[in-house]
N, C-alpha and C. Protein backbone atom coordinates (compact mmCIF):
# COMPACT_ATOMS: atom_id res chain seq x y z
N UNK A 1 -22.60 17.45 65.61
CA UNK A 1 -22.94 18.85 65.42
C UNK A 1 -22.48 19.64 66.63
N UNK A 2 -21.60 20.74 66.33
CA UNK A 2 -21.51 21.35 67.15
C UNK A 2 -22.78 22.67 68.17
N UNK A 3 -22.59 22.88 69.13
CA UNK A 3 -23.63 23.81 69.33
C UNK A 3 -23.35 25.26 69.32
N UNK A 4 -22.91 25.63 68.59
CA UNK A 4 -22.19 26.93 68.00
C UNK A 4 -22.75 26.77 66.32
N UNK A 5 -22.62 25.72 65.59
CA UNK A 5 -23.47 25.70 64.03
C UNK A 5 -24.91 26.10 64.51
N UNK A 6 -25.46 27.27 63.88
CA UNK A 6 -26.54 27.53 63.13
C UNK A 6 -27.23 26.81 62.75
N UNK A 7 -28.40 27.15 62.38
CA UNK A 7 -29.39 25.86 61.23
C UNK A 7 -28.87 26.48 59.98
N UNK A 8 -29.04 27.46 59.64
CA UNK A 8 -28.57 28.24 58.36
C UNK A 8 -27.14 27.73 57.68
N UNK A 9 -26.62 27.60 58.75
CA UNK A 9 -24.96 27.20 58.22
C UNK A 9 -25.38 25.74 57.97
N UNK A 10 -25.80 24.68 58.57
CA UNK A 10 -25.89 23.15 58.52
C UNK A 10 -26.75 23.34 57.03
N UNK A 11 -27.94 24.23 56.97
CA UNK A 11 -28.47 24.04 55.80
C UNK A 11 -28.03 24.40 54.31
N UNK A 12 -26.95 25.48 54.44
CA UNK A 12 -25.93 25.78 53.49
C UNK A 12 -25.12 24.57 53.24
N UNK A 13 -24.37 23.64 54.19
CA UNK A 13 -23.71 22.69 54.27
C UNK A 13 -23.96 21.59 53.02
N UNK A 14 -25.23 21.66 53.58
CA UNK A 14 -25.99 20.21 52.72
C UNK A 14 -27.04 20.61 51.45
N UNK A 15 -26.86 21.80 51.44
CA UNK A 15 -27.46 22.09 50.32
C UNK A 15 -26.38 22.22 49.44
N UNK A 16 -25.19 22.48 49.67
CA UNK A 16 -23.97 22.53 48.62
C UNK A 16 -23.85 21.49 48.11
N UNK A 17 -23.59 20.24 48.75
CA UNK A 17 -23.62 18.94 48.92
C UNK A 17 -24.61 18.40 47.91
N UNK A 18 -25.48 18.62 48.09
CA UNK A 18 -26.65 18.57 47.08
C UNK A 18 -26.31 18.32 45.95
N UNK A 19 -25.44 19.44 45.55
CA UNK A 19 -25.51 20.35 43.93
C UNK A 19 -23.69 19.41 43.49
N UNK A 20 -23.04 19.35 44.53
CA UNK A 20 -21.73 18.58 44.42
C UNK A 20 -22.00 17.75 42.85
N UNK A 21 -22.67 16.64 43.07
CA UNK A 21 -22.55 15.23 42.19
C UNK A 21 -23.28 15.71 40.92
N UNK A 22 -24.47 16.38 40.82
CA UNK A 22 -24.83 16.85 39.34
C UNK A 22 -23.79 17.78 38.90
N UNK A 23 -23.64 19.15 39.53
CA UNK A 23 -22.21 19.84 38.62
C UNK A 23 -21.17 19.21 38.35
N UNK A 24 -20.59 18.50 39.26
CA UNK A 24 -18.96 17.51 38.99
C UNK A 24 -19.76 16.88 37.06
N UNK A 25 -20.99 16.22 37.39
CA UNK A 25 -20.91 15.25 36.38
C UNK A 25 -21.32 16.42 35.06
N UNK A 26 -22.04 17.28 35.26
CA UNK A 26 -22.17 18.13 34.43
C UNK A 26 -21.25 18.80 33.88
N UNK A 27 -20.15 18.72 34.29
CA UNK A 27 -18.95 19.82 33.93
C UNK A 27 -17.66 18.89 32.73
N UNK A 28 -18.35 17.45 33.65
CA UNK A 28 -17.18 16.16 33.05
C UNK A 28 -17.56 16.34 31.65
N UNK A 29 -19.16 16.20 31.58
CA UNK A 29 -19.49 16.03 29.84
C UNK A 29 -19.27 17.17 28.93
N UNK A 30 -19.57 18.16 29.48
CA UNK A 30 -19.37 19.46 28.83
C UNK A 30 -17.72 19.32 28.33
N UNK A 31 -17.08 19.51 29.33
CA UNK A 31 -15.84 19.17 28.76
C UNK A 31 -15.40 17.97 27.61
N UNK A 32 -15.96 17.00 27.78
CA UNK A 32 -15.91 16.02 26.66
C UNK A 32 -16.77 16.06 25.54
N UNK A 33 -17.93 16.65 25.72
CA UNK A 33 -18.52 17.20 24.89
C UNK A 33 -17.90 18.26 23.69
N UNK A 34 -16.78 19.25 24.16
CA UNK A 34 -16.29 20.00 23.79
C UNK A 34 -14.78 19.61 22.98
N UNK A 35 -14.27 18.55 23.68
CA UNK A 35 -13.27 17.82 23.04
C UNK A 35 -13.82 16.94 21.84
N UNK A 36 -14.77 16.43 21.94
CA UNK A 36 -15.19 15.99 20.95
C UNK A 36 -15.53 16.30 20.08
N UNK A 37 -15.75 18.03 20.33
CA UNK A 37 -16.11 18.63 18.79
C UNK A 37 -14.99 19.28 18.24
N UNK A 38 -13.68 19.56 19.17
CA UNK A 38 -12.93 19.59 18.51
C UNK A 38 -12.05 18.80 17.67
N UNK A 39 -11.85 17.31 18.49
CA UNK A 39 -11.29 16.43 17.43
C UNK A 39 -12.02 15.59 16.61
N UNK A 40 -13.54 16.14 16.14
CA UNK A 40 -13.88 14.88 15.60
C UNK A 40 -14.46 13.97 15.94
N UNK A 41 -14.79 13.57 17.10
CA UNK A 41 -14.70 12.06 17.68
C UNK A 41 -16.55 12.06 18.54
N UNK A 42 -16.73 10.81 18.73
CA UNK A 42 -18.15 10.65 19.43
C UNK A 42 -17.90 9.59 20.59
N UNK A 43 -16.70 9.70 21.13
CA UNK A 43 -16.98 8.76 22.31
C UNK A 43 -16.27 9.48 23.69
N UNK A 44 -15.22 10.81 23.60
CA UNK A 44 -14.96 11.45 24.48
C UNK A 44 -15.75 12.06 25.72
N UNK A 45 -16.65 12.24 25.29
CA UNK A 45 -18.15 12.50 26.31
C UNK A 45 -17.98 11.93 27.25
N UNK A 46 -18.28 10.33 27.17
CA UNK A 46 -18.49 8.88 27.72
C UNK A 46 -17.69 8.62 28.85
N UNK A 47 -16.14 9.40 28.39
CA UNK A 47 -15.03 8.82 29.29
C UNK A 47 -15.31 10.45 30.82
N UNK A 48 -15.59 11.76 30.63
CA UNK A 48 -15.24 12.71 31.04
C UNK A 48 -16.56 12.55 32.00
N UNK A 49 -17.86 11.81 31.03
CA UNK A 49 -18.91 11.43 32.00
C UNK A 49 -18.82 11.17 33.17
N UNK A 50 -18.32 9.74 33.18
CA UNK A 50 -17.63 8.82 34.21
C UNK A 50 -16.90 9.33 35.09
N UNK A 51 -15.64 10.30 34.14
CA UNK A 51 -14.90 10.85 35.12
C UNK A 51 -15.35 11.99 36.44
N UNK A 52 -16.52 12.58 35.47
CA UNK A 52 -17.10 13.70 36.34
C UNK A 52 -18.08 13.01 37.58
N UNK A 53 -18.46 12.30 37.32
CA UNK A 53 -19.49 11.35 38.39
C UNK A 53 -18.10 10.84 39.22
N UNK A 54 -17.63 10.45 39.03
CA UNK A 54 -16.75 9.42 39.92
C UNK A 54 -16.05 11.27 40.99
N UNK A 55 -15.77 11.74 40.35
CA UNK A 55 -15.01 12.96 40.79
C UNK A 55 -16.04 13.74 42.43
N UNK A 56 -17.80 13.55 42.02
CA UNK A 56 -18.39 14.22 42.03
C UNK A 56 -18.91 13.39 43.67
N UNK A 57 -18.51 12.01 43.68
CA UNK A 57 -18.77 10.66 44.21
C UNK A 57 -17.95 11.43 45.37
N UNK A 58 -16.27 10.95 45.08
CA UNK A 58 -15.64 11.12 45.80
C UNK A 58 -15.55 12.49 46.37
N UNK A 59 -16.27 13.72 46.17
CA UNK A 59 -15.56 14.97 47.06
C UNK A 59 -17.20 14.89 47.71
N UNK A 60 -17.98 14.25 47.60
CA UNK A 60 -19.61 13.85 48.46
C UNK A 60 -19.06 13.04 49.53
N UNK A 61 -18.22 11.80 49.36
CA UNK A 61 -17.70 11.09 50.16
C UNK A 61 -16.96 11.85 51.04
N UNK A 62 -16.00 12.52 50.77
CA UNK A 62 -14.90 12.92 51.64
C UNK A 62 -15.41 14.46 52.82
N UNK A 63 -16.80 14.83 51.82
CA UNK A 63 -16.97 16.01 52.92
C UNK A 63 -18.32 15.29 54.29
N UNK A 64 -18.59 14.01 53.69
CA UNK A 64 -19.48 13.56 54.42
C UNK A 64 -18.88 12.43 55.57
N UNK A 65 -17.55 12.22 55.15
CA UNK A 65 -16.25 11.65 56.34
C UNK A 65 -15.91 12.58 57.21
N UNK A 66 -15.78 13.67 56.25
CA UNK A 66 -15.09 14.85 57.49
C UNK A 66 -16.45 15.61 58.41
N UNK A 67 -17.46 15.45 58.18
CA UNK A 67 -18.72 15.95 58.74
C UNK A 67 -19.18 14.75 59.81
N UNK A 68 -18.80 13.32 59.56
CA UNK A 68 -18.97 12.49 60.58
C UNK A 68 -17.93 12.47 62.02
N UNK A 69 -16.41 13.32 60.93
CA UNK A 69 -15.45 13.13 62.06
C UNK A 69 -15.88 14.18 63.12
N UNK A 70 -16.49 15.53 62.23
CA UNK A 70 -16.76 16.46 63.45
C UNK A 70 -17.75 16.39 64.38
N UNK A 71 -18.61 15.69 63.81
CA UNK A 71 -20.09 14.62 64.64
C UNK A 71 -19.45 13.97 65.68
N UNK A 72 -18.48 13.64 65.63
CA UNK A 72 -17.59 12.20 66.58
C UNK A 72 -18.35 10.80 66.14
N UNK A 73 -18.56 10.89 65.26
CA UNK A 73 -18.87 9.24 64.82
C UNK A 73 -17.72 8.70 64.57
């Protein structure tokens, strides 16, 4: 942490962070949800699920690498 960050800013930080992995996965199904009603089908959901979690995984991962690099860990 730098000593120039705020609490306000660190708490914005990680409160975004927060919300990262439910919207990613929320957005995956909706979208497959939506393909699926257009073609017909009941298993498109399933795949956009996955995709949205995994999506939602990795940009949690990568801002919590780059928050360690600025830590100096």
């Amino acid at each position: 942490m730098k000593p120039d960050d705020n609490v306000w800013a660190q708490v914005g930080r990680y409160v975004g962070l927060a919300f990262v992995l439910p919207v990613s996965t929320f957005v995956g199904y909706s979208m497959g949800w939506g393909l699926d009603k257009l073609f017909h089908t009941h298993f498109i959901y399933l795949i956009f699920l996955a995709l949205g979690a995994a999506a939602g995984f990795i940009e949690l991962f990568r801002e919590l690498a780059a928050e360690s690099r600025r830590d100096g860990f």
